[in-house]
N, C-alpha and C. Protein backbone atom coordinates (compact mmCIF):
# COMPACT_ATOMS: atom_id res chain seq x y z
N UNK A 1 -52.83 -58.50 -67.82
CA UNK A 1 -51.93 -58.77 -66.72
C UNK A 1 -51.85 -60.28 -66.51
N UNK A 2 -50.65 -60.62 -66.17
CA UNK A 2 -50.48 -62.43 -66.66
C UNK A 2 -49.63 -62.19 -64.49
N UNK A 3 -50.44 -63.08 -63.60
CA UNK A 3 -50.13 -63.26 -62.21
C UNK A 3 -49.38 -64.85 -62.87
N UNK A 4 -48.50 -65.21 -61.82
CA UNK A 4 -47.25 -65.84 -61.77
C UNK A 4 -46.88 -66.16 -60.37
N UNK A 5 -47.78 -67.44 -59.53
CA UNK A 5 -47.36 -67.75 -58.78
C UNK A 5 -46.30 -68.94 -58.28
N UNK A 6 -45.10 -68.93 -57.32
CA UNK A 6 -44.34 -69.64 -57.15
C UNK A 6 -44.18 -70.33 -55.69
N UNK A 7 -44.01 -71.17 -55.53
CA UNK A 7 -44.11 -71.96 -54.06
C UNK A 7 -42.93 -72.95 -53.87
N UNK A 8 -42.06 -72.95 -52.51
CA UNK A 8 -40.81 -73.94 -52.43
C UNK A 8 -41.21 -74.10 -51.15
N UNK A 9 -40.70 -75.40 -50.92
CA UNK A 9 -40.40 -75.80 -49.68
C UNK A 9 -39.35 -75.75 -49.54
N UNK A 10 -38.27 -75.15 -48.37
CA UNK A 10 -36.98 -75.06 -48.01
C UNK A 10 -36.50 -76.29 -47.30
N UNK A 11 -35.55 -76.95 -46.95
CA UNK A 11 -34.75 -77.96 -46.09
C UNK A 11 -34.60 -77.01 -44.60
N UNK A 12 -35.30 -78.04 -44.04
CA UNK A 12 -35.41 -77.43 -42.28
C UNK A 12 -34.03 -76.75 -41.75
N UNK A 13 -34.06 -75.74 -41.52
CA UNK A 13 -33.33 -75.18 -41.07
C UNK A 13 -32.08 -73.84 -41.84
N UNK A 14 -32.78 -73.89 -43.07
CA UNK A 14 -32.34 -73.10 -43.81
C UNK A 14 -32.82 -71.81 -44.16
N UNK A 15 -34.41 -71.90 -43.20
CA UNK A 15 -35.53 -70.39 -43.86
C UNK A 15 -34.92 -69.09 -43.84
N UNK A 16 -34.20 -69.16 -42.48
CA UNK A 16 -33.49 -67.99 -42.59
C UNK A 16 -32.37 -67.50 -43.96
N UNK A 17 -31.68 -68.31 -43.86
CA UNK A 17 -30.70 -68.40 -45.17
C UNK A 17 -31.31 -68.09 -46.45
N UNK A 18 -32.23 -68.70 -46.69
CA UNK A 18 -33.23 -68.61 -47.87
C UNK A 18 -33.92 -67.70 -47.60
N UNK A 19 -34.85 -66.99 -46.93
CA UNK A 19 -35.46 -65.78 -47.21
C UNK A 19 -34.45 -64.68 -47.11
N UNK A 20 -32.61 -64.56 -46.69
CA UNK A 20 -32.02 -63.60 -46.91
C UNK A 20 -31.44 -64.07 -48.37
N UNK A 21 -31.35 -64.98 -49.23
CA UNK A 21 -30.98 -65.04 -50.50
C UNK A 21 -31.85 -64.32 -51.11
N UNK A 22 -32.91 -64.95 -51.01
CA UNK A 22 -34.12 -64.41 -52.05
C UNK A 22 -34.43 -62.77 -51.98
N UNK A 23 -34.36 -62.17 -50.81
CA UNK A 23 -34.19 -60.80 -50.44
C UNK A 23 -33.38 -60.38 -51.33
N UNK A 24 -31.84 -60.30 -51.11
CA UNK A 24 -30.98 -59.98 -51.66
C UNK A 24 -30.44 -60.66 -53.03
N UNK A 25 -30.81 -61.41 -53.78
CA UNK A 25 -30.53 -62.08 -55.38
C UNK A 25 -32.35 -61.55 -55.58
N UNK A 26 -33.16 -62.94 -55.79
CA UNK A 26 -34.23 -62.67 -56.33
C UNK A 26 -35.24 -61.30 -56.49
N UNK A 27 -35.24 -60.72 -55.37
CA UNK A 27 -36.36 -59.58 -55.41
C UNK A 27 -35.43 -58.28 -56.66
N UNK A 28 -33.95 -58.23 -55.89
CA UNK A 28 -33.46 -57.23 -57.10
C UNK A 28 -33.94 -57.59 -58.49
N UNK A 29 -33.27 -59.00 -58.26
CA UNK A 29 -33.14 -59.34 -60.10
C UNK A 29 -34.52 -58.83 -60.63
N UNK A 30 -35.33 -59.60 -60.53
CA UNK A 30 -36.89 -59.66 -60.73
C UNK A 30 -37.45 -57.83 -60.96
N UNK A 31 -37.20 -57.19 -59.84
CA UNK A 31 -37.50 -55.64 -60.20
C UNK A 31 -36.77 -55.21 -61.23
N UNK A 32 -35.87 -55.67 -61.65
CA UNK A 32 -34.83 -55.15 -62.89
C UNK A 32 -35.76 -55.49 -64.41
N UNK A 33 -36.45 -56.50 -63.82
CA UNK A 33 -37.17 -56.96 -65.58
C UNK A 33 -38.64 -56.41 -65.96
N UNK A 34 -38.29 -55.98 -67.06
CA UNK A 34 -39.23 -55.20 -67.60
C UNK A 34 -40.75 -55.93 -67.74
N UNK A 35 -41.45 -55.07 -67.45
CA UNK A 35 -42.89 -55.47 -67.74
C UNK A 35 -43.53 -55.94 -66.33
N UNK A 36 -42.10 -56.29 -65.05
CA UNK A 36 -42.77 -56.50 -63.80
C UNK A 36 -43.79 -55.47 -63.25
N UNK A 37 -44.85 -55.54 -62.96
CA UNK A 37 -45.93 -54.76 -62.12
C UNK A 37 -45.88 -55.01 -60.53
N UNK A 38 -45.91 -55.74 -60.01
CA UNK A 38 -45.56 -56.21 -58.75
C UNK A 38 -45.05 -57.27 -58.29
N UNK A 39 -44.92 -57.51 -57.18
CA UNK A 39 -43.57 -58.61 -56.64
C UNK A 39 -44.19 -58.83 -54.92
N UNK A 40 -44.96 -59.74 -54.47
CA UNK A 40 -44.96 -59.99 -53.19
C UNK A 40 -44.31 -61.70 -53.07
N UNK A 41 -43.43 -61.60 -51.73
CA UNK A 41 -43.04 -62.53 -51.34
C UNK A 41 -43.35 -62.67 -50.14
N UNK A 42 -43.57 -63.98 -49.30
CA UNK A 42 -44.08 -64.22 -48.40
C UNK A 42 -43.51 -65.56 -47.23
N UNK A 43 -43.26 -65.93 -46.29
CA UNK A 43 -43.25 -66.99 -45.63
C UNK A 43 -44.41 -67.59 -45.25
N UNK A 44 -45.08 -68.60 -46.13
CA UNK A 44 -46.63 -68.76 -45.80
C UNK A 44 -47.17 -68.88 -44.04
N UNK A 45 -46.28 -70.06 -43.42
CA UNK A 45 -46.92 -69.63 -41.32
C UNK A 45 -46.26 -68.82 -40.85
N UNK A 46 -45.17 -67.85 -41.22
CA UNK A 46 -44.40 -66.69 -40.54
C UNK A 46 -43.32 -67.13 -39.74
N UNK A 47 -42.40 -68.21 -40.78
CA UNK A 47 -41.58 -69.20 -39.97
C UNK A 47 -41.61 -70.80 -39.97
N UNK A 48 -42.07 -70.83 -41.12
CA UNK A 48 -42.13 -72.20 -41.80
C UNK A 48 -41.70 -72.37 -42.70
N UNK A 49 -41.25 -72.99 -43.41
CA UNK A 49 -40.43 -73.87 -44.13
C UNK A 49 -41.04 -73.98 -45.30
N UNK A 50 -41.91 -73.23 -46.11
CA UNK A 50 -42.90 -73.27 -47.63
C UNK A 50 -43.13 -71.42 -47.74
N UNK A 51 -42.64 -71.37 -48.60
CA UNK A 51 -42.14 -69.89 -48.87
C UNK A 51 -43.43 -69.77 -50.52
N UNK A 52 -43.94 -68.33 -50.82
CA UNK A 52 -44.25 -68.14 -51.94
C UNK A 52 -44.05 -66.60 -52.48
N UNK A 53 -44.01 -66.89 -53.70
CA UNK A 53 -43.85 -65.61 -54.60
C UNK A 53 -44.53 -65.19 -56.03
N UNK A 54 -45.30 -64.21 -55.19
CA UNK A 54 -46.53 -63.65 -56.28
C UNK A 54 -46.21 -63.04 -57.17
N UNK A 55 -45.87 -62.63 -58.57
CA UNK A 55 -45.55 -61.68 -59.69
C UNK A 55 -46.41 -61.27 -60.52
N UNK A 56 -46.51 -59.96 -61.05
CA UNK A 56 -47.81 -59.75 -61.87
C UNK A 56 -46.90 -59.17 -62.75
N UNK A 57 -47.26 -59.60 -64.05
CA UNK A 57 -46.27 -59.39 -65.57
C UNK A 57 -47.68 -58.54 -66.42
N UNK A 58 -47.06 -57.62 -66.67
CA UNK A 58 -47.57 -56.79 -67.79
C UNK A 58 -48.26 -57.28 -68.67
N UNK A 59 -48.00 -58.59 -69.74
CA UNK A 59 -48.40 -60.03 -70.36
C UNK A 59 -47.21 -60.91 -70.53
N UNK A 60 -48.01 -61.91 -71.25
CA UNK A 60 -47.34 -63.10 -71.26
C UNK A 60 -45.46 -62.79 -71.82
N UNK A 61 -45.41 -62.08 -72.73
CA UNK A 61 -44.27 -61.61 -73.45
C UNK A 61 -43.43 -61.24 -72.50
N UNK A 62 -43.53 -60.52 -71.25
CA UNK A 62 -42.97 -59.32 -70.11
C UNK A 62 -42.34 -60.68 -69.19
N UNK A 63 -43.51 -61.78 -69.28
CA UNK A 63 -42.44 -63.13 -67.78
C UNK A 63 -42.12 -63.80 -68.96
N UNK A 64 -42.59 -64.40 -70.05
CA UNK A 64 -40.94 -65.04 -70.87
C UNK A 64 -39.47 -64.41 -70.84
N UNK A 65 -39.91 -62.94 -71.02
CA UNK A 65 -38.50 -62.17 -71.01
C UNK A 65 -37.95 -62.54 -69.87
N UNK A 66 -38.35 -62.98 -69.06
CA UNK A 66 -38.02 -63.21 -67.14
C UNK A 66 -37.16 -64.65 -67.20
N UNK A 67 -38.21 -65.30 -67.68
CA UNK A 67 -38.76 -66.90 -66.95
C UNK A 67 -37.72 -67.77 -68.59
N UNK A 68 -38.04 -67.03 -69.62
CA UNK A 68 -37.96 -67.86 -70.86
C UNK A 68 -39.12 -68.47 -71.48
N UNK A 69 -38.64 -69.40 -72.30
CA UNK A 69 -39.90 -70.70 -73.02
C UNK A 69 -40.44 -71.37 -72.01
N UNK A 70 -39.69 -71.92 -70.93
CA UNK A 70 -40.13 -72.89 -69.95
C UNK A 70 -40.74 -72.31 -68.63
N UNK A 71 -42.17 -71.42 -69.16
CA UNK A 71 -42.47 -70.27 -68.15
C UNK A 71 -42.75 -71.07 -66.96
N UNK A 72 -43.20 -72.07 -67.46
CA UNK A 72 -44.18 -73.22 -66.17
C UNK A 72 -43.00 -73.40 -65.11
N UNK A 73 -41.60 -73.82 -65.24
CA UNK A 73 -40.97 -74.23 -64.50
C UNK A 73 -40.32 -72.97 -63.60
N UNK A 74 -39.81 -73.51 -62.35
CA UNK A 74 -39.36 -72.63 -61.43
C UNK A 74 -38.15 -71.83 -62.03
N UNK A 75 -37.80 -70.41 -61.63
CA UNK A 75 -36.22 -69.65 -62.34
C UNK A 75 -35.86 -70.21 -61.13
N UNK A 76 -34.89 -71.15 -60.91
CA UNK A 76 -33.90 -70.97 -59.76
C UNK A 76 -32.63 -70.69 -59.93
N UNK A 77 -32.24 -69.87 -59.10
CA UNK A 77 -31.17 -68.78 -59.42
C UNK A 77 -29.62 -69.53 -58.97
N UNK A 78 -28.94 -69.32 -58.95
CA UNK A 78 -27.69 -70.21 -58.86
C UNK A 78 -27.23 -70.12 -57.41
N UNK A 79 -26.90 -71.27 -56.77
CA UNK A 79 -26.73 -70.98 -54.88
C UNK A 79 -28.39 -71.26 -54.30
N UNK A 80 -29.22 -70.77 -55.38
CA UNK A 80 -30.68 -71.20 -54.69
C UNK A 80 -31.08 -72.58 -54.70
N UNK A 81 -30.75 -73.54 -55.47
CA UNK A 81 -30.90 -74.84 -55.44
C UNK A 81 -30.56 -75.90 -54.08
N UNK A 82 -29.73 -75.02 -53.52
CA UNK A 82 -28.64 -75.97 -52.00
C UNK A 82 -30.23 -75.61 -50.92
N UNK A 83 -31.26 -74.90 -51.35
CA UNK A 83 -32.04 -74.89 -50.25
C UNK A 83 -33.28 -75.29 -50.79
N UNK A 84 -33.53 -75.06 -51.85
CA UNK A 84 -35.01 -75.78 -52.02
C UNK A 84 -35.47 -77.38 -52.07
N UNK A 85 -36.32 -78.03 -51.16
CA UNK A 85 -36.78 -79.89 -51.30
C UNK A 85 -37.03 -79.75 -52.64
């Protein structure tokens, strides 16, 4: 099992906006790809502005299929860029 953690800071005043993107784009997409085992996402103070997202991949092969070659770097999804610092 290969864990896959991710962390953003949002632009003040956007959390809302951004945790309903990521709801509705990211969590689907992500359950769609094979080899995902689990998926927690989180607002780290419950209203702050630094968001994370836990993934547990089957192995390494299961989040390239996800992520690609450049596993290290963030997937940001298109429209998701206008909110992340």
């Amino acid at each position: 099992m290969i864990i896959r953690v991710w962390r953003a800071e949002v632009k003040p005043g956007t959390e809302q906006e951004f945790w309903d993107f990521i709801q509705n784009n990211a969590v689907p997409l992500m359950h769609r790809a094979r080899g995902l085992m689990a998926l927690h996402v989180c607002n780290v103070f419950g209203g702050g502005s630094e968001f994370v997202m836990v993934s547990a991949w089957k192995d390494m092969e299961s989040m390239r299929a996800f992520t690609g070659e450049s596993w290290r770097d963030a997937v940001i999804l298109p429209g998701e860029e206008k909110f992340v610092q």
